[in-house]
Protein backbone atom coordinates (compact mmCIF):
# COMPACT_ATOMS: atom_id res chain seq x y z
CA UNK A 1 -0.05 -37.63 9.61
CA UNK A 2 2.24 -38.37 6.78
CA UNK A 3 -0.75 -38.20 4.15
CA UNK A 4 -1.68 -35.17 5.54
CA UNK A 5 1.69 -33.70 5.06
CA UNK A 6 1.42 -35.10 1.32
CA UNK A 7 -1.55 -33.51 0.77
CA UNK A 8 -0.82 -30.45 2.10
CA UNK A 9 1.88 -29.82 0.15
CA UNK A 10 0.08 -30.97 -2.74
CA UNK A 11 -2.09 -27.94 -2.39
CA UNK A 12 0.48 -25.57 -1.79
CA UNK A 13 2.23 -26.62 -5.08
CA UNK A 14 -1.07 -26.20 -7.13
CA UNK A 15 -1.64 -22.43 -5.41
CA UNK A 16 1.90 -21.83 -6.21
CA UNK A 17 1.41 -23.00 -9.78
CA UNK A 18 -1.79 -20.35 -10.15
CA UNK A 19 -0.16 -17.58 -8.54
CA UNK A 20 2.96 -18.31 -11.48
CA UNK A 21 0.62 -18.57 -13.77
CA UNK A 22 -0.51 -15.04 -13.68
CA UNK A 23 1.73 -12.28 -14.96
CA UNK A 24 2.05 -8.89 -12.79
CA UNK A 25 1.97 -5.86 -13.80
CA UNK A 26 3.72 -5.16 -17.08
CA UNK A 27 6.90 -2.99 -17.04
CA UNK A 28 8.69 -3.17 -20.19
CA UNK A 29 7.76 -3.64 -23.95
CA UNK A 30 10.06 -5.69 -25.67
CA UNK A 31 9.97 -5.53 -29.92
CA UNK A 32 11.06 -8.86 -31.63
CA UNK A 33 11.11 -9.51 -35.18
CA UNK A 34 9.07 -12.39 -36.86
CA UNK A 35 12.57 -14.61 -36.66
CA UNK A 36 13.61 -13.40 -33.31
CA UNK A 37 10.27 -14.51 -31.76
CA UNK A 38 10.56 -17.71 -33.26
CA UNK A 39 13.86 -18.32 -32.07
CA UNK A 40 12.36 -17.36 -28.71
CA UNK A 41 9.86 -19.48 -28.55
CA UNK A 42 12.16 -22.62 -29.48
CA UNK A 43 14.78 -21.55 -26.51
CA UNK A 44 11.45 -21.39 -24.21
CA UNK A 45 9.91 -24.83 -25.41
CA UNK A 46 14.09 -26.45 -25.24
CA UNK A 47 14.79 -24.51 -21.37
CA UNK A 48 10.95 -25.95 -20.17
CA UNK A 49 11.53 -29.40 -21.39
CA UNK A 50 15.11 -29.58 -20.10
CA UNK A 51 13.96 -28.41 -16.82
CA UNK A 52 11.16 -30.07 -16.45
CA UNK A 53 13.27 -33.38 -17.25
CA UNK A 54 15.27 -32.50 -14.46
CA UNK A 55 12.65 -32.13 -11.96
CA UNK A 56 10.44 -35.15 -13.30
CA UNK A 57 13.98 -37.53 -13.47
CA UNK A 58 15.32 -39.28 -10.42
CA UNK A 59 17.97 -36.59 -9.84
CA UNK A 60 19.10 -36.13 -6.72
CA UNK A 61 18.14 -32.51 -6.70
CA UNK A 62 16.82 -30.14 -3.53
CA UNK A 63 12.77 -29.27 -3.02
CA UNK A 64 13.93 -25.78 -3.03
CA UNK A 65 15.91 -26.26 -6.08
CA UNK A 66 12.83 -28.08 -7.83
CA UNK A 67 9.92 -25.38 -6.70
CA UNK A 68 12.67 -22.73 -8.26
CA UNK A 69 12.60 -24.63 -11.50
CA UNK A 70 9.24 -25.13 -11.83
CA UNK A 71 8.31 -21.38 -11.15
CA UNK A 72 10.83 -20.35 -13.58
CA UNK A 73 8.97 -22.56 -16.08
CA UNK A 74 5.52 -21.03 -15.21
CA UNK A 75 7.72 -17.55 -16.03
CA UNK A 76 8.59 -18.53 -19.50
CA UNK A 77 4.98 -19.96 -20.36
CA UNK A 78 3.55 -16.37 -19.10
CA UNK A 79 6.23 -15.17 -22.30
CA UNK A 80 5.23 -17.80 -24.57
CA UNK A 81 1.69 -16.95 -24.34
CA UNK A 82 2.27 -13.36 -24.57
CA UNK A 83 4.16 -14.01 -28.07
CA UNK A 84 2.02 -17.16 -29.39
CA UNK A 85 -1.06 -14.26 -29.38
CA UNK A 86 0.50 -11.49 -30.68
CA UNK A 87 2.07 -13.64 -33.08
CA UNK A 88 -1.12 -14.97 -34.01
CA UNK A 89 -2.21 -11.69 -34.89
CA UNK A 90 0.27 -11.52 -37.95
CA UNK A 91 2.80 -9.04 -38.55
CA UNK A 92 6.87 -8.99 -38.85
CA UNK A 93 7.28 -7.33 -36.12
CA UNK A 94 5.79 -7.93 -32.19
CA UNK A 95 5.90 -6.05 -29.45
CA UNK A 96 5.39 -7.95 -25.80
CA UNK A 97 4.73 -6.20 -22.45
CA UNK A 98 6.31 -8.06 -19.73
CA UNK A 99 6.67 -7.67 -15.69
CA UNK A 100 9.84 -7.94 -14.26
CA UNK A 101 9.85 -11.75 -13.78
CA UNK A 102 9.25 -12.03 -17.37
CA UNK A 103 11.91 -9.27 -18.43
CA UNK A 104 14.49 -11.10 -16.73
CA UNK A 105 14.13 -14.99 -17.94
CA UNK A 106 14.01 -12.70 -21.36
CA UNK A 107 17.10 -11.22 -21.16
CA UNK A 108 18.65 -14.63 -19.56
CA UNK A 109 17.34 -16.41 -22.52
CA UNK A 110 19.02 -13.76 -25.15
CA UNK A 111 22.55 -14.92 -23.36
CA UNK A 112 24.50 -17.47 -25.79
CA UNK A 113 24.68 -20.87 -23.89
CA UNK A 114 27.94 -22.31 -23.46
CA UNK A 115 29.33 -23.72 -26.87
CA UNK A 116 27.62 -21.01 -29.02
């Protein structure tokens, strides 16, 4: 029964992780310059690895608490893509679509952390 259990949540987690994967329909268009997106991208890469330390570590933290994290990492990979290909593209200036999901973590990542 147990293994069952295990397994079936095991699935659940990998649907979850496809249906975060995949961005919704796009809502707002968000222009960053060429060093705005790279500071972006280096708040994304630092918020996904401190997160993901958090859920991988032996913190005592909640399931609910971990699935939240972990979709809110899927959320800022959808952005990073979105900016590593336009920024591929060249150009001081991009502009990114993004749905709401992604619009939000955006804005929450403009905030200054505490101690800036």
């Amino acid at each position: 029964m147990k293994e069952t259990y295990i397994k079936d949540m095991e699935f659940l987690i990998r649907e979850l992780h496809k249906e975060w994967g995949r961005s919704k329909s796009e809502r707002k268009s968000v222009a960053l310059s060429l060093n705005d997106a790279e500071v972006l991208r280096k708040k994304i890469a630092g918020s996904i690895e401190k997160q993901q330390k958090i859920i991988d570590g032996d913190n005592d933290i909640e399931f609910k608490q971990s699935i939240k994290m972990s979709k809110d990492n899927f959320v800022m990979l959808r952005i990073a893509k979105k900016l590593s290909k336009k920024m591929k593209r060249g150009g001081n200036t991009f502009i990114i679509d993004l749905d709401n999901e992604e619009y939000r973590k955006y804005t929450n990542l403009l905030e200054p952390e505490e101690g800036d």
